[in-house]
PDB file of N, CA and C in Angstrom:
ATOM      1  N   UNK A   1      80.378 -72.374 -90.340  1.00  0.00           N
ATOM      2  CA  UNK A   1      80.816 -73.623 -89.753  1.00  0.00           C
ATOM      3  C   UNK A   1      81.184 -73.436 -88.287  1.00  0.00           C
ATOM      4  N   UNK A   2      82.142 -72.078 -88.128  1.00  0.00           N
ATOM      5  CA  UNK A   2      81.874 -71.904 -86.539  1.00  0.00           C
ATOM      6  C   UNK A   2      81.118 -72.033 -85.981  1.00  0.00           C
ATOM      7  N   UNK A   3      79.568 -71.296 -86.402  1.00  0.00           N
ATOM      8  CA  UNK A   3      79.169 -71.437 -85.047  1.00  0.00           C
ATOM      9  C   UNK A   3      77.593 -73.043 -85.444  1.00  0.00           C
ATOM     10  N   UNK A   4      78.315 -73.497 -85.958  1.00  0.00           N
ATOM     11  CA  UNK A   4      78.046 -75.314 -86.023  1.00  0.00           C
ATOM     12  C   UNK A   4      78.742 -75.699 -85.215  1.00  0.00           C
ATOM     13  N   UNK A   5      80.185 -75.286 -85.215  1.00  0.00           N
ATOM     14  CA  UNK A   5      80.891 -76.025 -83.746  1.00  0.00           C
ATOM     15  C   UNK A   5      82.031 -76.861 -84.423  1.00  0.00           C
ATOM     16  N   UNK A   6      82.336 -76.170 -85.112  1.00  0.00           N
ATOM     17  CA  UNK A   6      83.566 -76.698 -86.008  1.00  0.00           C
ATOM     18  C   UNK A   6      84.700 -75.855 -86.067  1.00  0.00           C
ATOM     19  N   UNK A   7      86.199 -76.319 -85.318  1.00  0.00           N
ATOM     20  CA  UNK A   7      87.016 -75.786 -84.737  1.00  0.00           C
ATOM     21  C   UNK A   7      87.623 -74.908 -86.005  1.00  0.00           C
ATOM     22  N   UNK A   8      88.460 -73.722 -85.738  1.00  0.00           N
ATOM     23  CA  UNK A   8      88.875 -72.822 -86.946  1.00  0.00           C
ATOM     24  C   UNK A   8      90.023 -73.611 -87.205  1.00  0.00           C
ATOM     25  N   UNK A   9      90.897 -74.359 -87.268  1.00  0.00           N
ATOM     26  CA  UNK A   9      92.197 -75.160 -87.673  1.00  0.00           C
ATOM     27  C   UNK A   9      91.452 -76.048 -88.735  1.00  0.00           C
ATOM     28  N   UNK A  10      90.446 -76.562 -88.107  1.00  0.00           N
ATOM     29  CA  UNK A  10      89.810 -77.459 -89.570  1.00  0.00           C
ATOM     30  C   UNK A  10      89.035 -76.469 -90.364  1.00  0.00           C
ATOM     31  N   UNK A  11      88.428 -75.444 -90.560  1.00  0.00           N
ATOM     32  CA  UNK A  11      88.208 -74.514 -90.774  1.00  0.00           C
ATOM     33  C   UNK A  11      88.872 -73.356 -91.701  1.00  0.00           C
ATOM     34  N   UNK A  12      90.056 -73.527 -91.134  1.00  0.00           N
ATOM     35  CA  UNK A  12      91.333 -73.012 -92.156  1.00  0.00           C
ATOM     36  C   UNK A  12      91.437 -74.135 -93.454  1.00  0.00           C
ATOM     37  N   UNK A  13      91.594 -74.964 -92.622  1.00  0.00           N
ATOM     38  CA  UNK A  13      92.165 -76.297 -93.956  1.00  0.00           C
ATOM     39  C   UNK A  13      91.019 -76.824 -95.089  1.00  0.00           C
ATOM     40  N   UNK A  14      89.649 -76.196 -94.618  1.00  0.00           N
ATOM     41  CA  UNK A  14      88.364 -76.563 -95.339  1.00  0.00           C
ATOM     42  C   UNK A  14      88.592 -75.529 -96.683  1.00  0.00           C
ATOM     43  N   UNK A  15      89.216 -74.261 -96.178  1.00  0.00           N
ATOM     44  CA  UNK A  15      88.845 -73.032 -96.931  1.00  0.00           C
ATOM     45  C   UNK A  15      90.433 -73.135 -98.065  1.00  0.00           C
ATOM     46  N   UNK A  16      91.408 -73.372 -97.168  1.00  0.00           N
ATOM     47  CA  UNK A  16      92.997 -73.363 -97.985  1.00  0.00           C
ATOM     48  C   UNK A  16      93.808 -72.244 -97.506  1.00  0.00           C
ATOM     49  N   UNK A  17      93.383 -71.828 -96.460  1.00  0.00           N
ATOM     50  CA  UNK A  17      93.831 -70.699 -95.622  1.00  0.00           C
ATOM     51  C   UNK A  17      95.558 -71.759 -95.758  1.00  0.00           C
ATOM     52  N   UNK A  18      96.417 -71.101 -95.601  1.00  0.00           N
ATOM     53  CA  UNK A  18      97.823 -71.445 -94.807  1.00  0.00           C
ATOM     54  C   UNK A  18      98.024 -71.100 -93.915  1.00  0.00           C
ATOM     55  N   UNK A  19      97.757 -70.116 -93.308  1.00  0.00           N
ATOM     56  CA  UNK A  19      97.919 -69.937 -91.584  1.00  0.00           C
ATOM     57  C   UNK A  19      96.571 -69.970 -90.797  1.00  0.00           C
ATOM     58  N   UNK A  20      96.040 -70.403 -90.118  1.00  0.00           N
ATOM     59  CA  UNK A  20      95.027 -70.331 -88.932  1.00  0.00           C
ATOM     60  C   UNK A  20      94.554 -68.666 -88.626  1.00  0.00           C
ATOM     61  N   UNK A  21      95.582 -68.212 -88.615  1.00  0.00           N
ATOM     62  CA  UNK A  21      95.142 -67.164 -87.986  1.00  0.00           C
ATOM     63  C   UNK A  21      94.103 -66.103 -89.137  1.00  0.00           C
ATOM     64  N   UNK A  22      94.281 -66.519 -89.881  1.00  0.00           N
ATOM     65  CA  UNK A  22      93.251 -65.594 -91.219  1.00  0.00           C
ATOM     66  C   UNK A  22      92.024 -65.968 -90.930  1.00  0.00           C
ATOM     67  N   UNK A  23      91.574 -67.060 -90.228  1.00  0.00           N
ATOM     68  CA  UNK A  23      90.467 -67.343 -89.632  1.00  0.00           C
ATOM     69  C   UNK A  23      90.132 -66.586 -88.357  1.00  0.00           C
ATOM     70  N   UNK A  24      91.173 -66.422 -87.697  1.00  0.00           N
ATOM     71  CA  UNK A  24      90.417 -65.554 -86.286  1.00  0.00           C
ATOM     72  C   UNK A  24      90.295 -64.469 -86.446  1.00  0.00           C
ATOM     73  N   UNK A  25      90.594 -63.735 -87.465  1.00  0.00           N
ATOM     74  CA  UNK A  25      90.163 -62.022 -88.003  1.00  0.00           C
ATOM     75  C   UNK A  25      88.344 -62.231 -87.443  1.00  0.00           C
ATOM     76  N   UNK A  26      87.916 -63.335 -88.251  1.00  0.00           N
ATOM     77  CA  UNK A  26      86.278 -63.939 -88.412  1.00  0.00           C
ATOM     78  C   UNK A  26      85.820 -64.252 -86.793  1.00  0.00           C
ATOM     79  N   UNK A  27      87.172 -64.643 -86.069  1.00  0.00           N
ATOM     80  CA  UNK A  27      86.145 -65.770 -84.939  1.00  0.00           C
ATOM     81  C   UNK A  27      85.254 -64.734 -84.116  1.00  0.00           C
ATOM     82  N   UNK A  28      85.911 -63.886 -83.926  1.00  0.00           N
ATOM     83  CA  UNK A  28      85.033 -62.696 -82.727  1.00  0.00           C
ATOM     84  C   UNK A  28      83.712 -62.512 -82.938  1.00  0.00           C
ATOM     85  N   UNK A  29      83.251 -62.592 -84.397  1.00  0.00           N
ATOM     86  CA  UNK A  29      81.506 -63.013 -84.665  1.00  0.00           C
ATOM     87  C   UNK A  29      80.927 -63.535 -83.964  1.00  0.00           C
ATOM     88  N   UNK A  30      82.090 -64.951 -83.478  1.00  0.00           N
ATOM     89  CA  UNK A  30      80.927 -65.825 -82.155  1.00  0.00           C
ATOM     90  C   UNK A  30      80.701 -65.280 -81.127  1.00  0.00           C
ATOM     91  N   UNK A  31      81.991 -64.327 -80.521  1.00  0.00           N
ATOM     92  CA  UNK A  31      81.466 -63.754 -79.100  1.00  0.00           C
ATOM     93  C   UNK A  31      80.272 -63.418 -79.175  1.00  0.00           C
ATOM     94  N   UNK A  32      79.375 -62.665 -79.293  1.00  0.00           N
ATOM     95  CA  UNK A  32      77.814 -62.305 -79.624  1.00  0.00           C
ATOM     96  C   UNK A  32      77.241 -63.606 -79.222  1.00  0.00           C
ATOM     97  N   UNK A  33      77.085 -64.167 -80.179  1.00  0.00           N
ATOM     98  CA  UNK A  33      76.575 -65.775 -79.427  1.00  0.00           C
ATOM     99  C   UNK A  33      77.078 -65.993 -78.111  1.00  0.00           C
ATOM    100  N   UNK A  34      77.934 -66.029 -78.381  1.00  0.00           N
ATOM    101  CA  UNK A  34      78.484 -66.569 -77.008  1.00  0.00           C
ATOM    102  C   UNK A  34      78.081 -66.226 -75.655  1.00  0.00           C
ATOM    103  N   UNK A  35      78.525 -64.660 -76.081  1.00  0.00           N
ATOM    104  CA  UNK A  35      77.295 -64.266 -74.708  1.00  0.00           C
ATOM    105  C   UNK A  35      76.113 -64.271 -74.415  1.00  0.00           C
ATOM    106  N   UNK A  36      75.137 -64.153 -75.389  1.00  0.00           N
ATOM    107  CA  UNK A  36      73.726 -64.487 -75.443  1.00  0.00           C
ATOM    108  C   UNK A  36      73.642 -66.336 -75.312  1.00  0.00           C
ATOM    109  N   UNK A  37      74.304 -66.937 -75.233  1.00  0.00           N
ATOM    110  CA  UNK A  37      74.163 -68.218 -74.416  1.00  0.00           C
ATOM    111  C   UNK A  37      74.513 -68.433 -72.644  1.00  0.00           C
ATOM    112  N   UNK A  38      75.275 -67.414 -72.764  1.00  0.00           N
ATOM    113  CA  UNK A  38      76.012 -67.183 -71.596  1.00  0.00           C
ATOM    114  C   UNK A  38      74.881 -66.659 -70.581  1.00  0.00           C
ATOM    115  N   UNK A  39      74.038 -65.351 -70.968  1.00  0.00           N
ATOM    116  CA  UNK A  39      73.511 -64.881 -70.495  1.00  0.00           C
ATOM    117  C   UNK A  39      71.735 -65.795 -70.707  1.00  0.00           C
ATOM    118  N   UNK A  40      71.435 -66.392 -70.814  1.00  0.00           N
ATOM    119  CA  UNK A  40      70.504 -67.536 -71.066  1.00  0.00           C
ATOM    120  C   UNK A  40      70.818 -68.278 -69.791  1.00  0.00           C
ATOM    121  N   UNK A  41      72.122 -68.800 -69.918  1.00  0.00           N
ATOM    122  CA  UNK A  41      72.824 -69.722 -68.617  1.00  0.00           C
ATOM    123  C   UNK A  41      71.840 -69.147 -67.131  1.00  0.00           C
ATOM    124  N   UNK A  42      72.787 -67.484 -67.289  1.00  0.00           N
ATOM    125  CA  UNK A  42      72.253 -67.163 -65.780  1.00  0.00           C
ATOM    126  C   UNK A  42      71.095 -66.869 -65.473  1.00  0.00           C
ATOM    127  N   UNK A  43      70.103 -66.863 -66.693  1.00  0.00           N
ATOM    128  CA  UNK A  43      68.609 -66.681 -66.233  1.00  0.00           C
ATOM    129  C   UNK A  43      68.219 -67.984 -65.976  1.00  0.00           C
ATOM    130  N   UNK A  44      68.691 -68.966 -66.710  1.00  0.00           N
ATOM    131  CA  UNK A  44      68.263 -70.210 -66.421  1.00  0.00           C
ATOM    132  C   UNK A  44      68.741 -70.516 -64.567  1.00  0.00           C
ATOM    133  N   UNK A  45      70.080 -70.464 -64.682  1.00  0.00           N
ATOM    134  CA  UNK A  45      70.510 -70.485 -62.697  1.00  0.00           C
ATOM    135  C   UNK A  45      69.741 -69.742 -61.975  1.00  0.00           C
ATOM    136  N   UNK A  46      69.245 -68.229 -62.252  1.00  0.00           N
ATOM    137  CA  UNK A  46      68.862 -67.631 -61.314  1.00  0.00           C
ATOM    138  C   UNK A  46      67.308 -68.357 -61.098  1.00  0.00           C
ATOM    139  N   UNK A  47      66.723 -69.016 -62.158  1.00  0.00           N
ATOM    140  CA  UNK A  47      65.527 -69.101 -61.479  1.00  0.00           C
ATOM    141  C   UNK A  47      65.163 -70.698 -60.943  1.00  0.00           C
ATOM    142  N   UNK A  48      66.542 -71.368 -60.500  1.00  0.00           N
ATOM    143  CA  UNK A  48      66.250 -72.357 -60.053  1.00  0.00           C
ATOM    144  C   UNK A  48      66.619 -72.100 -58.743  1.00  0.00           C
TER     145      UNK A  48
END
């Protein structure tokens, strides 16, 4: 559902988590994405 783009607070409450944070053990998975969008970005800037 993260990386659909669905915030971890609703995310917690989908699953029955009680604290939020048992979800961000998980979130760092997205960094990877994240940067491979990131880095997409600057090839896309550099070649305009």
């Amino acid at each position: 559902m993260l990386g659909l783009g669905v915030d971890l607070y609703t995310i917690s409450k989908i699953l029955g988590h009680a604290n939020v944070q048992t979800n961000q053990r998980y979130a760092h998975l997205q960094v990877e994405a994240q940067r491979a969008a990131l880095d997409k970005l600057s090839e896309l800037v550099a070649t305009q």
